[in-house]
C-alpha atoms as a PDB file:
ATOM      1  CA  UNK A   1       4.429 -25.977  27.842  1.00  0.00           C
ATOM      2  CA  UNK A   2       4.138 -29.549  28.486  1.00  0.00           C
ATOM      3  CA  UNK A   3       1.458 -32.262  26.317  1.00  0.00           C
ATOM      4  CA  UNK A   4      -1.356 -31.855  28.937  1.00  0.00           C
ATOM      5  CA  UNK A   5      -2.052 -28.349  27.927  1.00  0.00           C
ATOM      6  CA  UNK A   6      -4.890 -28.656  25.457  1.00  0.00           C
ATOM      7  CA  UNK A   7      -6.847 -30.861  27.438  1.00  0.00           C
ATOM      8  CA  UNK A   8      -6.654 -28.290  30.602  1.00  0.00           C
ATOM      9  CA  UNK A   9      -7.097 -25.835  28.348  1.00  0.00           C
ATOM     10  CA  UNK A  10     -10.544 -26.776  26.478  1.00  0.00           C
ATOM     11  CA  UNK A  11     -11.765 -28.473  29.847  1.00  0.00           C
ATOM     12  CA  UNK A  12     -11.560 -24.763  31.598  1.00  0.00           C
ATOM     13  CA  UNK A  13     -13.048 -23.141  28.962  1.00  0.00           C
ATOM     14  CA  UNK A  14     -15.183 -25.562  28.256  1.00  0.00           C
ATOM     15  CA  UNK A  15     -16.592 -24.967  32.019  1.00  0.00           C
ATOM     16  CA  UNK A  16     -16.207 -20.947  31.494  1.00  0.00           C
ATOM     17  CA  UNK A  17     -18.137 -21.404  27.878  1.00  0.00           C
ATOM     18  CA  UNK A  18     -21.321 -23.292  29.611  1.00  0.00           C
ATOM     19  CA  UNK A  19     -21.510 -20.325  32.338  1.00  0.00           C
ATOM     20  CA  UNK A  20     -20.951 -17.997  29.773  1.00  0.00           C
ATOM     21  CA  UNK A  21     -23.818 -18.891  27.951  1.00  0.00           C
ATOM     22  CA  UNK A  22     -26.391 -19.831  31.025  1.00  0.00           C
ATOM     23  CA  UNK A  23     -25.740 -16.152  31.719  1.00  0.00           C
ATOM     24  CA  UNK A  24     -23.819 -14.060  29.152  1.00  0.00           C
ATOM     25  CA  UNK A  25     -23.599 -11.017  31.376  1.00  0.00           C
ATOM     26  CA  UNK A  26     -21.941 -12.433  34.206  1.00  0.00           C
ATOM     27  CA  UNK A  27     -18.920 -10.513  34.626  1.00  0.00           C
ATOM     28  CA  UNK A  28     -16.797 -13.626  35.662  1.00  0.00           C
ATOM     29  CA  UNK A  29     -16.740 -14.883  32.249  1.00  0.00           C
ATOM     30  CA  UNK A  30     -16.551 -11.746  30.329  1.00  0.00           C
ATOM     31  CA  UNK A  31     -13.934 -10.727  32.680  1.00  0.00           C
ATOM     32  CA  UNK A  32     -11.448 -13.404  32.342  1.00  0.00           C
ATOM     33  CA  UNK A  33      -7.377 -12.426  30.922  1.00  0.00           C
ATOM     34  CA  UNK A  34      -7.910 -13.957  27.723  1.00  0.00           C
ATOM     35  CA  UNK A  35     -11.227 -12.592  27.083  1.00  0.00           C
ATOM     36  CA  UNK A  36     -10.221  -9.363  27.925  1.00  0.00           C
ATOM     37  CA  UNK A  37      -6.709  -9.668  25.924  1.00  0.00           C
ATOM     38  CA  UNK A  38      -8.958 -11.356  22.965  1.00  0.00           C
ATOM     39  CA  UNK A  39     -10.468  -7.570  22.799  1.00  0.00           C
ATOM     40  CA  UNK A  40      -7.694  -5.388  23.448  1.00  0.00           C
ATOM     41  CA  UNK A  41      -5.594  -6.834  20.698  1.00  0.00           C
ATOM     42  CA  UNK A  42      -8.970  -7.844  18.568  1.00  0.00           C
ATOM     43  CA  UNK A  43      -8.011 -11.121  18.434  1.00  0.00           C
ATOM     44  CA  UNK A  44      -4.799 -11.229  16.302  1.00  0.00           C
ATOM     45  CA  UNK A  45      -1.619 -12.719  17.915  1.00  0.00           C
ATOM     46  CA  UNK A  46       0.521 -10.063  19.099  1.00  0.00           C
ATOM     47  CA  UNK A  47       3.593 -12.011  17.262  1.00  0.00           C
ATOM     48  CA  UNK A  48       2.656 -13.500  14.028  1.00  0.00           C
ATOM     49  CA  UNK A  49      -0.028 -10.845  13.320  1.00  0.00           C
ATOM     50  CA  UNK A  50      -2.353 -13.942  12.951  1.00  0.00           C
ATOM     51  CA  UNK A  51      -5.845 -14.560  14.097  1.00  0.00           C
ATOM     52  CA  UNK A  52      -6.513 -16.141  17.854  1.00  0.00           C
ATOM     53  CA  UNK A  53      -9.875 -18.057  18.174  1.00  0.00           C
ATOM     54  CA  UNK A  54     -11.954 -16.216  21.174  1.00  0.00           C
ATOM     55  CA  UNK A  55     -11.641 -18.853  23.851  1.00  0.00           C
ATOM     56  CA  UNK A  56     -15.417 -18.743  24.649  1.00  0.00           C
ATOM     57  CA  UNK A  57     -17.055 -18.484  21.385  1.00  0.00           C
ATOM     58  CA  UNK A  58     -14.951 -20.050  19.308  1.00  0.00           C
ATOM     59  CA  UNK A  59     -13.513 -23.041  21.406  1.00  0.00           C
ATOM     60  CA  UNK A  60     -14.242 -25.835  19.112  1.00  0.00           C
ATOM     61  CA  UNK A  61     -11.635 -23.980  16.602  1.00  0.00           C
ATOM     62  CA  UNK A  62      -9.263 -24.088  19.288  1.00  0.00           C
ATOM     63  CA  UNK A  63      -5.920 -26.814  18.379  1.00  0.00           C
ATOM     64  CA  UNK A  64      -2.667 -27.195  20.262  1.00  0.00           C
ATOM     65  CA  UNK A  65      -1.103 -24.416  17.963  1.00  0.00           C
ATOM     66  CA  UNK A  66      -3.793 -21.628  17.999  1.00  0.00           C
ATOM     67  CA  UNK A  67      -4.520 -21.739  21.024  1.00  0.00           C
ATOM     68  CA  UNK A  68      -4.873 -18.458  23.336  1.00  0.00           C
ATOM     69  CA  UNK A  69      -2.380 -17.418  25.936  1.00  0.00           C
ATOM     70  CA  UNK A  70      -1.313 -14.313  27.401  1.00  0.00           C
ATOM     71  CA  UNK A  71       2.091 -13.888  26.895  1.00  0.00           C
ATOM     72  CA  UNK A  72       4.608 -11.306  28.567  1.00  0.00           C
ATOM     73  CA  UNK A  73       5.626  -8.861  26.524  1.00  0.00           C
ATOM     74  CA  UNK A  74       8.817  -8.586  28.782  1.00  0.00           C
ATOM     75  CA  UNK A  75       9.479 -11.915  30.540  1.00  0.00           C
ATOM     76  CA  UNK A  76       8.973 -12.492  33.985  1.00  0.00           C
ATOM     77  CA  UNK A  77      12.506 -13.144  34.156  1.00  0.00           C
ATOM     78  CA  UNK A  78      13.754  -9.776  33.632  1.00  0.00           C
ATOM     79  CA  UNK A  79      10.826  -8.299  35.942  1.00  0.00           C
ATOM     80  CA  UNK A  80       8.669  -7.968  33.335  1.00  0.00           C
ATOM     81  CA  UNK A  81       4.813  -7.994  35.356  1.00  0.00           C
ATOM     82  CA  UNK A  82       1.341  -8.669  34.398  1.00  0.00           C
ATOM     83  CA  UNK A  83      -1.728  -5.980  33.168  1.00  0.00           C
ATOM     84  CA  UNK A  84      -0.335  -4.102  30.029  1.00  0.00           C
ATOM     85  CA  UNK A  85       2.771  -6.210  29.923  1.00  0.00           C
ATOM     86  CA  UNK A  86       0.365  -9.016  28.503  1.00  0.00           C
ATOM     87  CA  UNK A  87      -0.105  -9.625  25.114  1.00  0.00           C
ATOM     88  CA  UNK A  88      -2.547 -12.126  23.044  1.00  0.00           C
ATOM     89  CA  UNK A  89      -0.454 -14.489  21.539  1.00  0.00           C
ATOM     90  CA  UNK A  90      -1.082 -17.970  19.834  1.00  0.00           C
ATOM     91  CA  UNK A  91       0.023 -21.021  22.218  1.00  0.00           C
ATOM     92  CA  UNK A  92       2.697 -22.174  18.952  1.00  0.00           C
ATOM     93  CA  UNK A  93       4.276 -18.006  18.773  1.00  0.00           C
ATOM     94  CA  UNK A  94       4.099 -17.945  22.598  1.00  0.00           C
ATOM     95  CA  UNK A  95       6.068 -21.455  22.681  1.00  0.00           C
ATOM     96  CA  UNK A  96       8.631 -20.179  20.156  1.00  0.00           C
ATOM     97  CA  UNK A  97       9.287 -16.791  22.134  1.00  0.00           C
ATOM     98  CA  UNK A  98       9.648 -18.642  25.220  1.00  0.00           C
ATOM     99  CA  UNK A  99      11.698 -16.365  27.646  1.00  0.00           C
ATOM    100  CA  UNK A 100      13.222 -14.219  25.047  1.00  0.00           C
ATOM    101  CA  UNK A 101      13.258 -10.747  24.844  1.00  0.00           C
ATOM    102  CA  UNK A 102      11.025  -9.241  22.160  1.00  0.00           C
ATOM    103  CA  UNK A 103      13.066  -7.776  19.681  1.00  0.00           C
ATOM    104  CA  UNK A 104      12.001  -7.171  16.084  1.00  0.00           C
ATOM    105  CA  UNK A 105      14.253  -9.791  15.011  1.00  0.00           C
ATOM    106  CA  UNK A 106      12.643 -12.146  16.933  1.00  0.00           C
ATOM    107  CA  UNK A 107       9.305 -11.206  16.019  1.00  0.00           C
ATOM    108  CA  UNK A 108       9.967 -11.724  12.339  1.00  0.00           C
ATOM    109  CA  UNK A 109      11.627 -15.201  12.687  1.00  0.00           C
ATOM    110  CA  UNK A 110       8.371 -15.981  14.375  1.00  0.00           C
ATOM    111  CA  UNK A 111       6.313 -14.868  11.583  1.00  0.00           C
ATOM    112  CA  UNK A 112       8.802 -16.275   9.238  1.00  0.00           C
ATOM    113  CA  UNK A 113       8.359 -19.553  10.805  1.00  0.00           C
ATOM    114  CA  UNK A 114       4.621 -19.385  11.185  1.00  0.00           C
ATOM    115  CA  UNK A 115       4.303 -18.797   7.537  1.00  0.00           C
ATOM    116  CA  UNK A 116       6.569 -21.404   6.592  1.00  0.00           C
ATOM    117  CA  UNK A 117       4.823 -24.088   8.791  1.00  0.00           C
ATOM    118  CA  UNK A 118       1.196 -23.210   8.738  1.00  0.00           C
ATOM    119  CA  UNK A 119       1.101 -20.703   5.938  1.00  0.00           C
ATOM    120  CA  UNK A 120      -1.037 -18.996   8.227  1.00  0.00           C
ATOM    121  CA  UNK A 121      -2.013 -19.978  11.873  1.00  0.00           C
ATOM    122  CA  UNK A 122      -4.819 -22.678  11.665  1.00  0.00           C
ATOM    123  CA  UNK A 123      -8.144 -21.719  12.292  1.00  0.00           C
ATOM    124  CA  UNK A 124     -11.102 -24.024  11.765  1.00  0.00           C
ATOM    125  CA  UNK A 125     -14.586 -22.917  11.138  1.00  0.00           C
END
């Protein structure tokens, strides 16, 4: 994903966080992927096993690394489609995945990695 992805990011939700709370039953908001991922998987990233920051409520913890995103489970590529092929998955794990397969290998180097480099995936309060 290219350098102009955390400012799109936090200016969307940024938008989606202001209707959200002028009106926190509107089902546009609480209907969103990400919101709707953030509960399914209860906010932990489907590949390091870390916590996600909810997009809404907690967008000021939100960083280039922790960021939400809904990943595919099986890429695109190989036909893998959206609804419960989509996963919750840090921006950073999502990144390192990239088209791959998931494998258990794969998911391990990823929390390998993410425990080598952050220790555990940055969240600020």
């Amino acid at each position: 994903m290219n350098d102009g992805f955390l400012p799109a990011f936090v200016a969307r939700w940024t938008r989606m966080r202001e209707r959200y709370l002028a009106d926190p039953e509107e089902h546009g908001v609480k209907n969103t992927r990400l919101v709707k991922l953030w509960e399914r998987f209860g906010g932990r990233c489907h590949l390091c096993g870390g916590r996600v920051p909810h997009p809404i409520l907690e967008l000021n913890a939100v960083d280039k690394d922790n960021a939400p995103t809904a990943d595919h489970a099986k890429p695109r590529v190989q036909g893998g489609g959206c609804g419960e092929n989509l996963r919750l998955a840090h921006h950073w794990c999502n990144s390192r995945k990239g088209r791959l397969p998931l494998t258990r290998g794969l998911r391990r180097r990823i929390r390998e990695e993410v425990a080598e480099r952050f220790g555990e995936m940055p969240i600020r309060p």
